[in-house]
C-alpha atoms as a PDB file:
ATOM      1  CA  UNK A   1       0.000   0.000   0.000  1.00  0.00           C
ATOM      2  CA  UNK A   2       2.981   1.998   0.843  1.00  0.00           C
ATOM      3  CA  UNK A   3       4.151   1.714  -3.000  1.00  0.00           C
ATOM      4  CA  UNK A   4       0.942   2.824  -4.288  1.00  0.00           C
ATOM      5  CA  UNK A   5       0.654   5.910  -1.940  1.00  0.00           C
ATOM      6  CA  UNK A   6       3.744   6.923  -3.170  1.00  0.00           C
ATOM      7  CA  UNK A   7       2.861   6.737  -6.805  1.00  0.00           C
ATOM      8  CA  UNK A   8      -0.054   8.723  -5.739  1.00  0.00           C
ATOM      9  CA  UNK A   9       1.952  11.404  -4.295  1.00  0.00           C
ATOM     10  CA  UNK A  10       3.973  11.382  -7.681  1.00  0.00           C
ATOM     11  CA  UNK A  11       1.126  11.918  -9.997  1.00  0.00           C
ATOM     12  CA  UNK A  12      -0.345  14.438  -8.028  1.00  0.00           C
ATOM     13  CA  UNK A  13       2.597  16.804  -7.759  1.00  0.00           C
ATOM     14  CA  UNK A  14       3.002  16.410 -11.807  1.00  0.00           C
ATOM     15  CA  UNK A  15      -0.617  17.083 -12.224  1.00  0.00           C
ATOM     16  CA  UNK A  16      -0.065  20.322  -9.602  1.00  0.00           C
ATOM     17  CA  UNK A  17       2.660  21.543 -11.048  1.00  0.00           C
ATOM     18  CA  UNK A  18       0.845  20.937 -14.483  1.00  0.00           C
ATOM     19  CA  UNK A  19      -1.856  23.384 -13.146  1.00  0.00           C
ATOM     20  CA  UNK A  20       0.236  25.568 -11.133  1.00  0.00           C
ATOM     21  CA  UNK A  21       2.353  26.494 -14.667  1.00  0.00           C
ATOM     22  CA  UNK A  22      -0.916  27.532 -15.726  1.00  0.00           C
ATOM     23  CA  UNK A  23      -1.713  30.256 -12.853  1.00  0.00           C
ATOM     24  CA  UNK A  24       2.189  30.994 -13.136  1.00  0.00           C
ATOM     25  CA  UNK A  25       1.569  32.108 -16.739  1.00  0.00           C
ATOM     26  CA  UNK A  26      -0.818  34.798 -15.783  1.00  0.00           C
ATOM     27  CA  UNK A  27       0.628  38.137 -17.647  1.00  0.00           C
ATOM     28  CA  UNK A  28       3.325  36.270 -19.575  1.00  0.00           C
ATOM     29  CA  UNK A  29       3.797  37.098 -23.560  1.00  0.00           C
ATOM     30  CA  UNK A  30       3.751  34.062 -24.340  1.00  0.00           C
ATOM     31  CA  UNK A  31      -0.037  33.388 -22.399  1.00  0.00           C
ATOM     32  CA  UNK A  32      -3.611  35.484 -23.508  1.00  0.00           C
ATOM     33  CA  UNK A  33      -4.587  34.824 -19.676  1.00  0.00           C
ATOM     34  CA  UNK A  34      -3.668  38.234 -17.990  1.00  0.00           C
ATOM     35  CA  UNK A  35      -4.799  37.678 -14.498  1.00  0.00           C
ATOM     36  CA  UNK A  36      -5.569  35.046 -12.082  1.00  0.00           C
ATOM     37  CA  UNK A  37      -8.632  34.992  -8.902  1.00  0.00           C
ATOM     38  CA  UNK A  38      -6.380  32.811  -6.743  1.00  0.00           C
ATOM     39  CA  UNK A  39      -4.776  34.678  -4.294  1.00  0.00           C
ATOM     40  CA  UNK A  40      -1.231  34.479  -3.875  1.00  0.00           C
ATOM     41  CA  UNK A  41      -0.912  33.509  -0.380  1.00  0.00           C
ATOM     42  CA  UNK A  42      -2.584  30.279  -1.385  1.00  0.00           C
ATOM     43  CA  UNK A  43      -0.875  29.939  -4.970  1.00  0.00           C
ATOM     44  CA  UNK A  44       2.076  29.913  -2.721  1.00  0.00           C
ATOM     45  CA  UNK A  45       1.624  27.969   0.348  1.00  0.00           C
ATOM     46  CA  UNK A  46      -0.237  25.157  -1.507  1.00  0.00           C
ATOM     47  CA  UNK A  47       2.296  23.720  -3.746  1.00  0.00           C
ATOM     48  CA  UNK A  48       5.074  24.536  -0.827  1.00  0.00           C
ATOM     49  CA  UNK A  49       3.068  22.499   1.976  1.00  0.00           C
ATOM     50  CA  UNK A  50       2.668  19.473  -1.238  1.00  0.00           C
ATOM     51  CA  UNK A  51       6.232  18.884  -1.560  1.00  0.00           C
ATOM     52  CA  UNK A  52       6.424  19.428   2.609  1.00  0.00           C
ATOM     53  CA  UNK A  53       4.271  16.700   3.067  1.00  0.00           C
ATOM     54  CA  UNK A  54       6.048  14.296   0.786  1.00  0.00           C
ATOM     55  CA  UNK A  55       8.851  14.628   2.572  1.00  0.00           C
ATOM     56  CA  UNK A  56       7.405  13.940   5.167  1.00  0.00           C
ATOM     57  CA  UNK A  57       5.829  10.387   3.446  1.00  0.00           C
ATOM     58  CA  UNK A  58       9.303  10.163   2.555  1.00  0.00           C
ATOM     59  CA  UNK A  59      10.560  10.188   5.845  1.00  0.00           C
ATOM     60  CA  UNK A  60       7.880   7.463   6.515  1.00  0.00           C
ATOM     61  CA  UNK A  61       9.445   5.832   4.156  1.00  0.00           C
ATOM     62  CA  UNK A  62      12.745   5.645   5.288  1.00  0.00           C
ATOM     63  CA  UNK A  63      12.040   4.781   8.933  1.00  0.00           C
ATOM     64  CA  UNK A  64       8.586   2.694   8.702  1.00  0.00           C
ATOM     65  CA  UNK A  65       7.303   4.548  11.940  1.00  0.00           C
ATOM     66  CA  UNK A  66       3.946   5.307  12.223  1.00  0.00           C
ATOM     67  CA  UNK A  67       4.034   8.755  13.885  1.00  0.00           C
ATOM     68  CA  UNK A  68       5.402  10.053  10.000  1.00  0.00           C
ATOM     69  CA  UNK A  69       2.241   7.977   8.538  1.00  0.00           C
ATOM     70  CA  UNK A  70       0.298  10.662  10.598  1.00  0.00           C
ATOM     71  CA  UNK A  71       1.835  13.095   9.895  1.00  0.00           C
ATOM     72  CA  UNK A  72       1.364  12.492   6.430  1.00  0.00           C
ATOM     73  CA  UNK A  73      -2.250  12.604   7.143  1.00  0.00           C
ATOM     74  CA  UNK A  74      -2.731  15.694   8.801  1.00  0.00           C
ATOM     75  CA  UNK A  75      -0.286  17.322   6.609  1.00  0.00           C
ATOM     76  CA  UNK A  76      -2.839  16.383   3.610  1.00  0.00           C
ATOM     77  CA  UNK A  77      -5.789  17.799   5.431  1.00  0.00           C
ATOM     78  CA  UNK A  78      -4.279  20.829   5.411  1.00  0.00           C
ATOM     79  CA  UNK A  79      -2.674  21.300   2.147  1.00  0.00           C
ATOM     80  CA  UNK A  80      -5.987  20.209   0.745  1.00  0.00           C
ATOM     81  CA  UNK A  81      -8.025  23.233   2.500  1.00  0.00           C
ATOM     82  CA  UNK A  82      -5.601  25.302   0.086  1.00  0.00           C
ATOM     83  CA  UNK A  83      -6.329  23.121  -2.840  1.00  0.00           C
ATOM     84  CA  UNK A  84     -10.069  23.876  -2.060  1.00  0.00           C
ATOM     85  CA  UNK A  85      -9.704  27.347  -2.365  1.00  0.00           C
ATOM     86  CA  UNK A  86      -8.224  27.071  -5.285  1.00  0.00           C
ATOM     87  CA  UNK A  87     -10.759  24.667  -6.674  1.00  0.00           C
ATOM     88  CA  UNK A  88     -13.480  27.301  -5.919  1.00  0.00           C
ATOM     89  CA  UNK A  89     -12.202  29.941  -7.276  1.00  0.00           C
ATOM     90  CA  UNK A  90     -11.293  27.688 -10.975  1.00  0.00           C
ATOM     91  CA  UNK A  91     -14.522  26.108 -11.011  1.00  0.00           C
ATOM     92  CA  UNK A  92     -17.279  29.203 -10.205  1.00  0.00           C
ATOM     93  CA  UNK A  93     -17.285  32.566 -12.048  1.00  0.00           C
ATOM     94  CA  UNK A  94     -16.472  33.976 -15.949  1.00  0.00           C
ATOM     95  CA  UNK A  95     -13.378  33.258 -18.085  1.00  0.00           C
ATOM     96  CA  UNK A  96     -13.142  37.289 -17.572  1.00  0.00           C
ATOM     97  CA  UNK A  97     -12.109  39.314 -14.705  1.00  0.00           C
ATOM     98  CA  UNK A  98     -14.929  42.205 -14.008  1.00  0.00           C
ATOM     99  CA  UNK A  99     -16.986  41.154 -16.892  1.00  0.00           C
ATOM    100  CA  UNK A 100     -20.102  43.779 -17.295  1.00  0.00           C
ATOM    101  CA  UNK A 101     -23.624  42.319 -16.919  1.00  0.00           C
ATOM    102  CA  UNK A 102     -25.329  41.888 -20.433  1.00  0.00           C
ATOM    103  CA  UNK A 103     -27.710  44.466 -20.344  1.00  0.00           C
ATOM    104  CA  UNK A 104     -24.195  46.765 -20.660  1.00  0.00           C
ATOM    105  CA  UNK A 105     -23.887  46.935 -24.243  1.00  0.00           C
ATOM    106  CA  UNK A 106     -21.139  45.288 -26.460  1.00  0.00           C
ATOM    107  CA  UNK A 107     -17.488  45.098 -25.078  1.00  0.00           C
ATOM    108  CA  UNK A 108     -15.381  47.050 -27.383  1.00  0.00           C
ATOM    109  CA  UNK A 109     -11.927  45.358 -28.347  1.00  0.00           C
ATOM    110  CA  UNK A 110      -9.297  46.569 -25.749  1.00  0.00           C
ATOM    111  CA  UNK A 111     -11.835  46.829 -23.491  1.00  0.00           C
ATOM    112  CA  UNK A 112     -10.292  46.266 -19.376  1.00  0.00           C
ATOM    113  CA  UNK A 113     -12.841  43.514 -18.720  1.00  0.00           C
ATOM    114  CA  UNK A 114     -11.653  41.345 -21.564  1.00  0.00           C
ATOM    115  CA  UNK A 115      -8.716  40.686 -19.288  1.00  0.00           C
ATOM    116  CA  UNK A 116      -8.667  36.655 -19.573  1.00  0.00           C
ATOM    117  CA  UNK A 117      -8.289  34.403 -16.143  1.00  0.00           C
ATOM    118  CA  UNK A 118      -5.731  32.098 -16.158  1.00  0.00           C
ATOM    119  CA  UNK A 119      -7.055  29.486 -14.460  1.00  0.00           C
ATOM    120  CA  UNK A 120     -10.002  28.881 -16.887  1.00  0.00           C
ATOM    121  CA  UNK A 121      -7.537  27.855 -18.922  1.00  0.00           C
ATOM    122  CA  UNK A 122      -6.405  24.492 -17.164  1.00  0.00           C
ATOM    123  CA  UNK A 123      -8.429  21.661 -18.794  1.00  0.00           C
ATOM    124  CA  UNK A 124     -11.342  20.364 -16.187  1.00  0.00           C
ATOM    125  CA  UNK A 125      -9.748  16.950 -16.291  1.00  0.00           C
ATOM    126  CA  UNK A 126      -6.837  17.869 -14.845  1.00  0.00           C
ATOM    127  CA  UNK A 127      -8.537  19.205 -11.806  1.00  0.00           C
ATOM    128  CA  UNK A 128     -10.710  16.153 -11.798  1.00  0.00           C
ATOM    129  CA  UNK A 129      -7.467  13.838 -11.766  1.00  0.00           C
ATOM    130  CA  UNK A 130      -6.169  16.188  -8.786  1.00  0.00           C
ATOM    131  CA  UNK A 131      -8.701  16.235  -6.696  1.00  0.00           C
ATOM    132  CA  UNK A 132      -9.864  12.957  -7.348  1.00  0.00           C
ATOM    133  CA  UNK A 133      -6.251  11.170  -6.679  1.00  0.00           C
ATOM    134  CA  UNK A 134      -6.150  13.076  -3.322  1.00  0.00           C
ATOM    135  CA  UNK A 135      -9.129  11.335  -2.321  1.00  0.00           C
ATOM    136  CA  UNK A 136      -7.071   8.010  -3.028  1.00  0.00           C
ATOM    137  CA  UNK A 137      -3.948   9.043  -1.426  1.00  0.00           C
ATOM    138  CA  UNK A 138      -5.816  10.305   1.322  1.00  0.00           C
ATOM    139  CA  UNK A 139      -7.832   7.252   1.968  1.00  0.00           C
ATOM    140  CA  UNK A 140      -4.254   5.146   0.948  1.00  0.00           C
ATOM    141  CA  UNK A 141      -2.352   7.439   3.937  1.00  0.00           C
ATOM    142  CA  UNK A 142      -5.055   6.391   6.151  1.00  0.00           C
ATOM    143  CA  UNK A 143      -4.765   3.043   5.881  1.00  0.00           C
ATOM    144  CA  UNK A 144      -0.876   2.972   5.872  1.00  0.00           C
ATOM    145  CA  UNK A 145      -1.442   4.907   9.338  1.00  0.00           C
ATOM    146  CA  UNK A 146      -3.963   2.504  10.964  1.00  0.00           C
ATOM    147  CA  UNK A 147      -1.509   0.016   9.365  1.00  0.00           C
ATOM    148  CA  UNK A 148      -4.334  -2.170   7.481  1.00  0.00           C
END
């Protein structure tokens, strides 16, 4: 189970950092997306606490002690309350920052609420994948920790 849990833990930081290029791109030439609704305390913190917690699986790993199993754990819990944020803010609103209602008229070109959101852009299955492998390698952690 320990294997698999660690596979998890692979695919989900590719599938992050997949996502998290996306948000990164925000205002770059070489992306149309010009802004981003996550806020940067989270775009920050969230990928930093991922790669803290599989060190810490890692250090489960390496010494086979339960208390690191935990840790694991509750180091998921709360790197996934970022990752819900996140999700929230992808999944609800326009592709547009500050779009005007409808009954506003026709946006002109160059017009400031064209400005694109980057995270519109990530494909919905690769926030499906995400969130859907944490629930595996959260329920996989578990069971390494109650050692089942």
């Amino acid at each position: 189970m320990a294997v698999l849990v660690t596979f998890l833990f692979v695919f989900q930081l590719l599938v992050g950092s997949y996502m998290y290029g996306s948000v990164l791109g925000a205002g770059q030439w070489s992306s149309n997306a010009r802004a981003t609704r996550i806020p940067d305390l989270v775009a920050f913190v969230h990928p930093l606490a991922a790669v803290v917690t599989l060190a810490i699986w890692v250090g489960f790993m390496v010494s086979d002690r339960t208390g690191f199993a935990w840790a694991t754990f509750v180091a998921l819990l709360l790197t996934a309350s970022g990752g819900a944020v996140m999700g929230v803010k992808t999944m609800r609103g326009s592709a547009y920052v500050d779009r005007p209602a409808r009954n506003q008229g026709v946006l002109e070109p160059g017009d400031p609420a064209e400005i694109r959101v980057a995270e519109k852009q990530i494909p919905s299955l690769a926030i499906l994948l995400h969130g859907g492998t944490f629930v595996l390698l959260a329920l996989g952690t578990l069971l390494v920790a109650l050692g089942v």
